[in-house]
PDB file of N, CA and C in Angstrom:
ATOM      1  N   UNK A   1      26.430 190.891 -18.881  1.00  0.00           N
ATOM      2  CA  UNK A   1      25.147 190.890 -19.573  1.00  0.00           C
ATOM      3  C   UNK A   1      24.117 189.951 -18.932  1.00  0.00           C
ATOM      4  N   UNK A   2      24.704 188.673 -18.143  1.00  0.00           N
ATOM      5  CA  UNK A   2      23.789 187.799 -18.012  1.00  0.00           C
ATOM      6  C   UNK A   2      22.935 188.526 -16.822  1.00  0.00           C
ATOM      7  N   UNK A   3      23.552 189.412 -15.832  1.00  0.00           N
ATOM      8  CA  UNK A   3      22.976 189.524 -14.429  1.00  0.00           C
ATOM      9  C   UNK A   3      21.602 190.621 -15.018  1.00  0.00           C
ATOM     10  N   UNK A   4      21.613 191.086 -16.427  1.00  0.00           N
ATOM     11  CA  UNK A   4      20.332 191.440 -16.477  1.00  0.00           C
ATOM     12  C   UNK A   4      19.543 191.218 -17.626  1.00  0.00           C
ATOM     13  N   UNK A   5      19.861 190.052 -17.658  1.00  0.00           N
ATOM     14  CA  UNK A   5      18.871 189.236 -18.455  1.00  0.00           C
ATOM     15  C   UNK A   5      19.012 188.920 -20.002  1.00  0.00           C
ATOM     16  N   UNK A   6      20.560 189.660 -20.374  1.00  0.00           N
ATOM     17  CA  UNK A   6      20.658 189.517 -21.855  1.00  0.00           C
ATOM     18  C   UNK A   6      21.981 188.008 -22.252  1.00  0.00           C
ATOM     19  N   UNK A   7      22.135 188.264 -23.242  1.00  0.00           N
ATOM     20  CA  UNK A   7      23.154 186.862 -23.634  1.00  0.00           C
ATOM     21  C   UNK A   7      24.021 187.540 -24.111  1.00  0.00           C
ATOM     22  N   UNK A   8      25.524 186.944 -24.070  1.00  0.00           N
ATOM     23  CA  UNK A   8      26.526 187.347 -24.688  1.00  0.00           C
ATOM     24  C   UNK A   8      25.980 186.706 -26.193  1.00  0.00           C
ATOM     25  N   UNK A   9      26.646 187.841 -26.959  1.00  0.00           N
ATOM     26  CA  UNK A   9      27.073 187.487 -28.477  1.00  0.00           C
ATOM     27  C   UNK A   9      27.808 187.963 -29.696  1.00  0.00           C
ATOM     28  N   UNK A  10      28.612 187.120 -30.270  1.00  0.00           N
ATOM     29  CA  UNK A  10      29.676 187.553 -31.443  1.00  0.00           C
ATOM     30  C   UNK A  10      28.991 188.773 -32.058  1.00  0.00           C
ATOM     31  N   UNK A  11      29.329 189.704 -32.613  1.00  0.00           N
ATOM     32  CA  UNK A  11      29.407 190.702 -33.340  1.00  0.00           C
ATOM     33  C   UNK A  11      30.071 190.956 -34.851  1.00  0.00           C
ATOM     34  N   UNK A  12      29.772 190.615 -35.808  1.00  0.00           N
ATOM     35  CA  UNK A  12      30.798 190.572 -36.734  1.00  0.00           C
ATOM     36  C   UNK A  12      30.643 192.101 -37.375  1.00  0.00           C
ATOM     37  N   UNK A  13      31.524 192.542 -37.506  1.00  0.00           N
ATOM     38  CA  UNK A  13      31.835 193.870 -38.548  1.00  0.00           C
ATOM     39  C   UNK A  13      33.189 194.270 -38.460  1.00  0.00           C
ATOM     40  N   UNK A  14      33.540 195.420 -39.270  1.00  0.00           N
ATOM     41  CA  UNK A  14      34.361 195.570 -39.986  1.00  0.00           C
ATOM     42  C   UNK A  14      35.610 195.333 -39.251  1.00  0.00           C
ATOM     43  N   UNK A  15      35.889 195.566 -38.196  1.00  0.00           N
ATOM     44  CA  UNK A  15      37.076 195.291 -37.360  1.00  0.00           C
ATOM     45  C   UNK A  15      36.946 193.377 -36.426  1.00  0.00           C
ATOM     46  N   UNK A  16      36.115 192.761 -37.371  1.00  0.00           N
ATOM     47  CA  UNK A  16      36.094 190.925 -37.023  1.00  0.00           C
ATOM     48  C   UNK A  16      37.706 190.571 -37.569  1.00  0.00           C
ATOM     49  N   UNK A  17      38.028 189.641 -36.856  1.00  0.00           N
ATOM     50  CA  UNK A  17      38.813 188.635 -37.476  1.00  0.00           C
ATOM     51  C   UNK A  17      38.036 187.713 -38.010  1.00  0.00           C
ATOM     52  N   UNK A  18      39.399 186.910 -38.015  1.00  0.00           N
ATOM     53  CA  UNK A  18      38.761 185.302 -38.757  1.00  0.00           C
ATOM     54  C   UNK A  18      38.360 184.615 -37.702  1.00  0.00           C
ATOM     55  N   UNK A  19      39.163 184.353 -36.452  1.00  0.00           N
ATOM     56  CA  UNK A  19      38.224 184.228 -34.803  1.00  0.00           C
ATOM     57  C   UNK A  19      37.147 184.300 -35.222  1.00  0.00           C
ATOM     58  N   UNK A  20      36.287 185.532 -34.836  1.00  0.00           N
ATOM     59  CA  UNK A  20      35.592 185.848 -34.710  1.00  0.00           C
ATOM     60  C   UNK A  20      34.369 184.611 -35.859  1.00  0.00           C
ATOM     61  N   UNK A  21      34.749 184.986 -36.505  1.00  0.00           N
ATOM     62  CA  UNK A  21      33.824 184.733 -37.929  1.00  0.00           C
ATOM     63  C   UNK A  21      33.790 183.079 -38.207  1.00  0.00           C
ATOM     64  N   UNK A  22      34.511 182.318 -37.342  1.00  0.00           N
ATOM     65  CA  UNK A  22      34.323 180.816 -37.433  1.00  0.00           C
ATOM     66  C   UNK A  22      33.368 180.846 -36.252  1.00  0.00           C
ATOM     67  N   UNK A  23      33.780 181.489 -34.582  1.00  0.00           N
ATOM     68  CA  UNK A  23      32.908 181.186 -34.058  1.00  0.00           C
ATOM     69  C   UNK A  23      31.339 181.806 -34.393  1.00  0.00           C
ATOM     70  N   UNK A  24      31.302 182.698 -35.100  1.00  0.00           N
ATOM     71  CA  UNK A  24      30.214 182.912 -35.419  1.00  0.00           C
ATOM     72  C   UNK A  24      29.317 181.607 -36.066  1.00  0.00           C
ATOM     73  N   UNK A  25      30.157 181.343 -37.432  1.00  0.00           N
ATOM     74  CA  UNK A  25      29.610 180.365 -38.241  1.00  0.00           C
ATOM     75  C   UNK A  25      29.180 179.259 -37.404  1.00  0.00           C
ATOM     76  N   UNK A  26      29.871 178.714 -36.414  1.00  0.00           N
ATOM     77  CA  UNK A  26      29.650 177.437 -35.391  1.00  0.00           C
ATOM     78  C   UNK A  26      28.455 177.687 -34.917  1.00  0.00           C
ATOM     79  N   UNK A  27      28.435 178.925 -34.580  1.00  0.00           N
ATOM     80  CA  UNK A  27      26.830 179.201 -33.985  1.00  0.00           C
ATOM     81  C   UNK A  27      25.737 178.561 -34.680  1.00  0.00           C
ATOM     82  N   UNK A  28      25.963 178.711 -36.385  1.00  0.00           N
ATOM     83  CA  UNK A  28      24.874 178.445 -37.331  1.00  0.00           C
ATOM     84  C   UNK A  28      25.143 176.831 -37.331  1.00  0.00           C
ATOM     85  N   UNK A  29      26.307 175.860 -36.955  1.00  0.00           N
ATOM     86  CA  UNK A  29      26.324 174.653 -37.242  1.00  0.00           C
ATOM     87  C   UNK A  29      27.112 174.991 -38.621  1.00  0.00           C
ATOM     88  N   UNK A  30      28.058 175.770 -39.215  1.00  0.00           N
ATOM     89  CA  UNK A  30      28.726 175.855 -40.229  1.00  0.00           C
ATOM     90  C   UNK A  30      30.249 175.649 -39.993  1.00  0.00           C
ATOM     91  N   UNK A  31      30.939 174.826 -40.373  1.00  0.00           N
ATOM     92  CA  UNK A  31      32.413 174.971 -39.462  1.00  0.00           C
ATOM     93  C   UNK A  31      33.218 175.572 -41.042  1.00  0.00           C
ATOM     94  N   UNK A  32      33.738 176.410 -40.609  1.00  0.00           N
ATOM     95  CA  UNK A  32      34.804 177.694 -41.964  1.00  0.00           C
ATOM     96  C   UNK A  32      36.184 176.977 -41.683  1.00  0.00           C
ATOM     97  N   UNK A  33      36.585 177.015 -42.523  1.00  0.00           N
ATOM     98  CA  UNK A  33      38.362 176.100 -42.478  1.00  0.00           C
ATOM     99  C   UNK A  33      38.819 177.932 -42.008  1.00  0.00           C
ATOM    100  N   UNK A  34      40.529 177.845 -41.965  1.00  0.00           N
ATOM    101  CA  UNK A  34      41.080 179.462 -42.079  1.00  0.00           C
ATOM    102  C   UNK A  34      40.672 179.743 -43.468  1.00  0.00           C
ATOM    103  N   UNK A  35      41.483 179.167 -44.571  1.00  0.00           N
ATOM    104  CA  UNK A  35      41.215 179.678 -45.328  1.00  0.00           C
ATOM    105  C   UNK A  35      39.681 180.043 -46.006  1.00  0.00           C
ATOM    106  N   UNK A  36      38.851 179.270 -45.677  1.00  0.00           N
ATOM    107  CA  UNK A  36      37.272 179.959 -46.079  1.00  0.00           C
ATOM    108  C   UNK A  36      37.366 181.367 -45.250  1.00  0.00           C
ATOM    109  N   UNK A  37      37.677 181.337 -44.154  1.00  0.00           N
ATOM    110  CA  UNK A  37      37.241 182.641 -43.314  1.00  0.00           C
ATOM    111  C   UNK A  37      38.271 183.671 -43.731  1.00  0.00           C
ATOM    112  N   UNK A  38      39.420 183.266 -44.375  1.00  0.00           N
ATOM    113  CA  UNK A  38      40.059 184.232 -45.052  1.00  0.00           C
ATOM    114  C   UNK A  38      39.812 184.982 -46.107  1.00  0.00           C
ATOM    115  N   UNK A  39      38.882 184.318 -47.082  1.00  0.00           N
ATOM    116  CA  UNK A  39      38.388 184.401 -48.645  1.00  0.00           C
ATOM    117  C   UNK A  39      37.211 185.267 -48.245  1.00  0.00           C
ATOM    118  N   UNK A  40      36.279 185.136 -47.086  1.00  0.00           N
ATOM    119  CA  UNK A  40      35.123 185.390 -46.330  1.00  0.00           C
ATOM    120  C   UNK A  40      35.744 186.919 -45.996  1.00  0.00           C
ATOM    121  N   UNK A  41      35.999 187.274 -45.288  1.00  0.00           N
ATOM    122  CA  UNK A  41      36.406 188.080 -44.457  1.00  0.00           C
ATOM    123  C   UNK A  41      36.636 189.547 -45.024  1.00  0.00           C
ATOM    124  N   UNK A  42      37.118 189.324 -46.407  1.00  0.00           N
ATOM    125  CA  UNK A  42      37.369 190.965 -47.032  1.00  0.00           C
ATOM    126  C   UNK A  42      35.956 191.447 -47.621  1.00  0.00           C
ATOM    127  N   UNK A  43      34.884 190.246 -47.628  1.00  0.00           N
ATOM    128  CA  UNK A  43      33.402 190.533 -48.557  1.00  0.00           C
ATOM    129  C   UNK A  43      33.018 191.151 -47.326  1.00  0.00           C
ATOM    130  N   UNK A  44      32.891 190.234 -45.943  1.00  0.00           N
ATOM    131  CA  UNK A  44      32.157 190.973 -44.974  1.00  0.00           C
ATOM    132  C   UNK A  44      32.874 192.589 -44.419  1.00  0.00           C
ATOM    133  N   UNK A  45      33.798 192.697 -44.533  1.00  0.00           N
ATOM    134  CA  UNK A  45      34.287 193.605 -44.165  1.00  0.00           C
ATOM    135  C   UNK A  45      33.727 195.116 -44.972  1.00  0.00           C
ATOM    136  N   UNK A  46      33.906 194.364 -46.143  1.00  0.00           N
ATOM    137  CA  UNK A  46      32.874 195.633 -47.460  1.00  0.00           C
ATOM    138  C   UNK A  46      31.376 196.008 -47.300  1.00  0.00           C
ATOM    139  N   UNK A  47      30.992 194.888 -46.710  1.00  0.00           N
ATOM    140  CA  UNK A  47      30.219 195.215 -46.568  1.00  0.00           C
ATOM    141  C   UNK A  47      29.086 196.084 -45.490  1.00  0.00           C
ATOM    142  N   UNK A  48      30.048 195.172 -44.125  1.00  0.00           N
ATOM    143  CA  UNK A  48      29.825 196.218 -43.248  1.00  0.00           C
ATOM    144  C   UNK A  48      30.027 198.106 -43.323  1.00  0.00           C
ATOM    145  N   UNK A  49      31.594 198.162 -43.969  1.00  0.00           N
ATOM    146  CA  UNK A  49      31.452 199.519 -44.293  1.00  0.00           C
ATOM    147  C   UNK A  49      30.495 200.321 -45.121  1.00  0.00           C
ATOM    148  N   UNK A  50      30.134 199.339 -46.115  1.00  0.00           N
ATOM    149  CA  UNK A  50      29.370 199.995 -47.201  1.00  0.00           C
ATOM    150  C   UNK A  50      27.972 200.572 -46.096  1.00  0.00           C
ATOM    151  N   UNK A  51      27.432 199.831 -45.374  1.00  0.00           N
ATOM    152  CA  UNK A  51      26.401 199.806 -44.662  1.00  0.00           C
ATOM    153  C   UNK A  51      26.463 200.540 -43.114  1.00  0.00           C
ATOM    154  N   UNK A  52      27.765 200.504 -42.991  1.00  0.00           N
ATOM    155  CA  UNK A  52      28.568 201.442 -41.628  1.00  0.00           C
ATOM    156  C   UNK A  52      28.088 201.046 -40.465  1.00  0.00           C
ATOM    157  N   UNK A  53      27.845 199.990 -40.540  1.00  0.00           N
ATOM    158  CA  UNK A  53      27.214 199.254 -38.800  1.00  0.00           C
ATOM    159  C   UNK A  53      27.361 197.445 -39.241  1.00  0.00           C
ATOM    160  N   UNK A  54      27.218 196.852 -37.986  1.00  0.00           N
ATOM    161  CA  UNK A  54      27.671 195.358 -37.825  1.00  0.00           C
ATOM    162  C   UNK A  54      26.410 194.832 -38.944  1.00  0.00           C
ATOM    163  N   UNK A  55      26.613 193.414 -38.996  1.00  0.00           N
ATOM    164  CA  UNK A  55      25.810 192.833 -39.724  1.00  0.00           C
ATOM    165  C   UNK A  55      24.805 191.638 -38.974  1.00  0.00           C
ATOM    166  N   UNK A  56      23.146 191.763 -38.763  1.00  0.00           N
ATOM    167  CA  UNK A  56      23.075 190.811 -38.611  1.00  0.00           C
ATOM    168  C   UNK A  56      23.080 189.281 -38.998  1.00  0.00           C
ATOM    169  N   UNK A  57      22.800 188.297 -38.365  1.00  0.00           N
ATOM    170  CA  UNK A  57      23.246 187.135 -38.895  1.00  0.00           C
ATOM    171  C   UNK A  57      22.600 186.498 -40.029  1.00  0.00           C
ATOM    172  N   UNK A  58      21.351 187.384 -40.052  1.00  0.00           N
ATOM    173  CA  UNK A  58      20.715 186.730 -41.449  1.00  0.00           C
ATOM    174  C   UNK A  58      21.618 187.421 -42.741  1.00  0.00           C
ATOM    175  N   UNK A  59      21.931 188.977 -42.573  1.00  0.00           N
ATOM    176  CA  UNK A  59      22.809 189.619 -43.634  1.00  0.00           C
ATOM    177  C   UNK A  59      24.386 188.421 -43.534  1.00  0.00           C
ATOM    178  N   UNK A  60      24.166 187.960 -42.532  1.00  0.00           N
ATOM    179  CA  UNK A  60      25.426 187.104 -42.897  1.00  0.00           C
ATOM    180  C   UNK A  60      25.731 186.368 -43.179  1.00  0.00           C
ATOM    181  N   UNK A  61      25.094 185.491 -43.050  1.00  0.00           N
ATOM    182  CA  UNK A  61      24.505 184.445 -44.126  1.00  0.00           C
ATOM    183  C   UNK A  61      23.865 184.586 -45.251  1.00  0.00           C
ATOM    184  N   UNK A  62      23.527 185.953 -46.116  1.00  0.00           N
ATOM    185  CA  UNK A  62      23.506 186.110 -47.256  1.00  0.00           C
ATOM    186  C   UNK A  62      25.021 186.197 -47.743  1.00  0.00           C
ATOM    187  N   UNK A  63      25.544 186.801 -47.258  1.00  0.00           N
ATOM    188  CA  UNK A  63      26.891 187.154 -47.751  1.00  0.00           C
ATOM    189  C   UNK A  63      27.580 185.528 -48.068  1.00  0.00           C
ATOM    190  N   UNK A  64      27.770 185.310 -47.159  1.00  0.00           N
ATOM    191  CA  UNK A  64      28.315 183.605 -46.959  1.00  0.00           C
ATOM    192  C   UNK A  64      27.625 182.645 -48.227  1.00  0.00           C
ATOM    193  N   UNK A  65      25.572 182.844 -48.603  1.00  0.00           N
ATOM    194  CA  UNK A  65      25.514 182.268 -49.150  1.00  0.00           C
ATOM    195  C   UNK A  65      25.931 182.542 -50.985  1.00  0.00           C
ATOM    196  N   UNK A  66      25.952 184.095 -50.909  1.00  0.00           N
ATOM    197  CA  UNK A  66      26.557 184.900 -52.402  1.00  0.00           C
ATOM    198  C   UNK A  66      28.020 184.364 -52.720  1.00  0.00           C
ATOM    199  N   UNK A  67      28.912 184.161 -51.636  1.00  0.00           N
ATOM    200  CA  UNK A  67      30.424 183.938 -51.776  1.00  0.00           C
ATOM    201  C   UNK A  67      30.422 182.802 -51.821  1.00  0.00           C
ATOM    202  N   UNK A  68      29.617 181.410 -51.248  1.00  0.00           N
ATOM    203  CA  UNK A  68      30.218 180.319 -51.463  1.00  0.00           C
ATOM    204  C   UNK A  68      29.036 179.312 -52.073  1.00  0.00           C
ATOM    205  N   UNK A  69      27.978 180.155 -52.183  1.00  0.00           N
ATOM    206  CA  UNK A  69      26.899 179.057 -52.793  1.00  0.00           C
ATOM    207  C   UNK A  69      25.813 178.807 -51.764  1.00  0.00           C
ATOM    208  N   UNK A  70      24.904 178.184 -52.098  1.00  0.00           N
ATOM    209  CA  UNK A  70      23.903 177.873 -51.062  1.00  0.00           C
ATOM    210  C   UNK A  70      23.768 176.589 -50.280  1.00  0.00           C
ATOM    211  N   UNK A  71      23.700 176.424 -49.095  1.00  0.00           N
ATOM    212  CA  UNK A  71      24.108 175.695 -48.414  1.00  0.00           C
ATOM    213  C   UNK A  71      23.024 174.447 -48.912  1.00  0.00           C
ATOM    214  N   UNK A  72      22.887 173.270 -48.197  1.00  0.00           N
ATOM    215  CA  UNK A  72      22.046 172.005 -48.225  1.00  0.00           C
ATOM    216  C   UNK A  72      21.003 172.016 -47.251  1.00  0.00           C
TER     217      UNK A  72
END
């Protein structure tokens, strides 16, 4: 990607792990224990299907902020 000008980046949807979904969160400066990204992981997964394509990171951080509250 880099040799034409784009950036690598995480992808979260329905086939994410929990991998996936911490390094995502790190991106935001959020660090997910396993078990948060475990508790996490079956909402995003619903939701991606419900919607049938990946989520961007602002939809993902709604999700994150519906499941665990709103951040500081």
């Amino acid at each position: 990607p880099e040799e034409v000008g784009l950036l690598r980046q995480i992808v979260i949807g329905k086939h994410s792990g929990t991998a996936a979904l911490k390094a995502k969160f790190a991106e935001f400066g959020i660090v997910l224990t396993d078990h948060h990204a475990q508790e996490l992981l079956p909402k995003i997964r619903s939701v991606t299907i419900s919607l049938k394509r990946n989520l961007f990171d602002k939809e993902l951080m709604y999700v994150y902020e519906d499941y665990f509250g709103k951040r500081d």
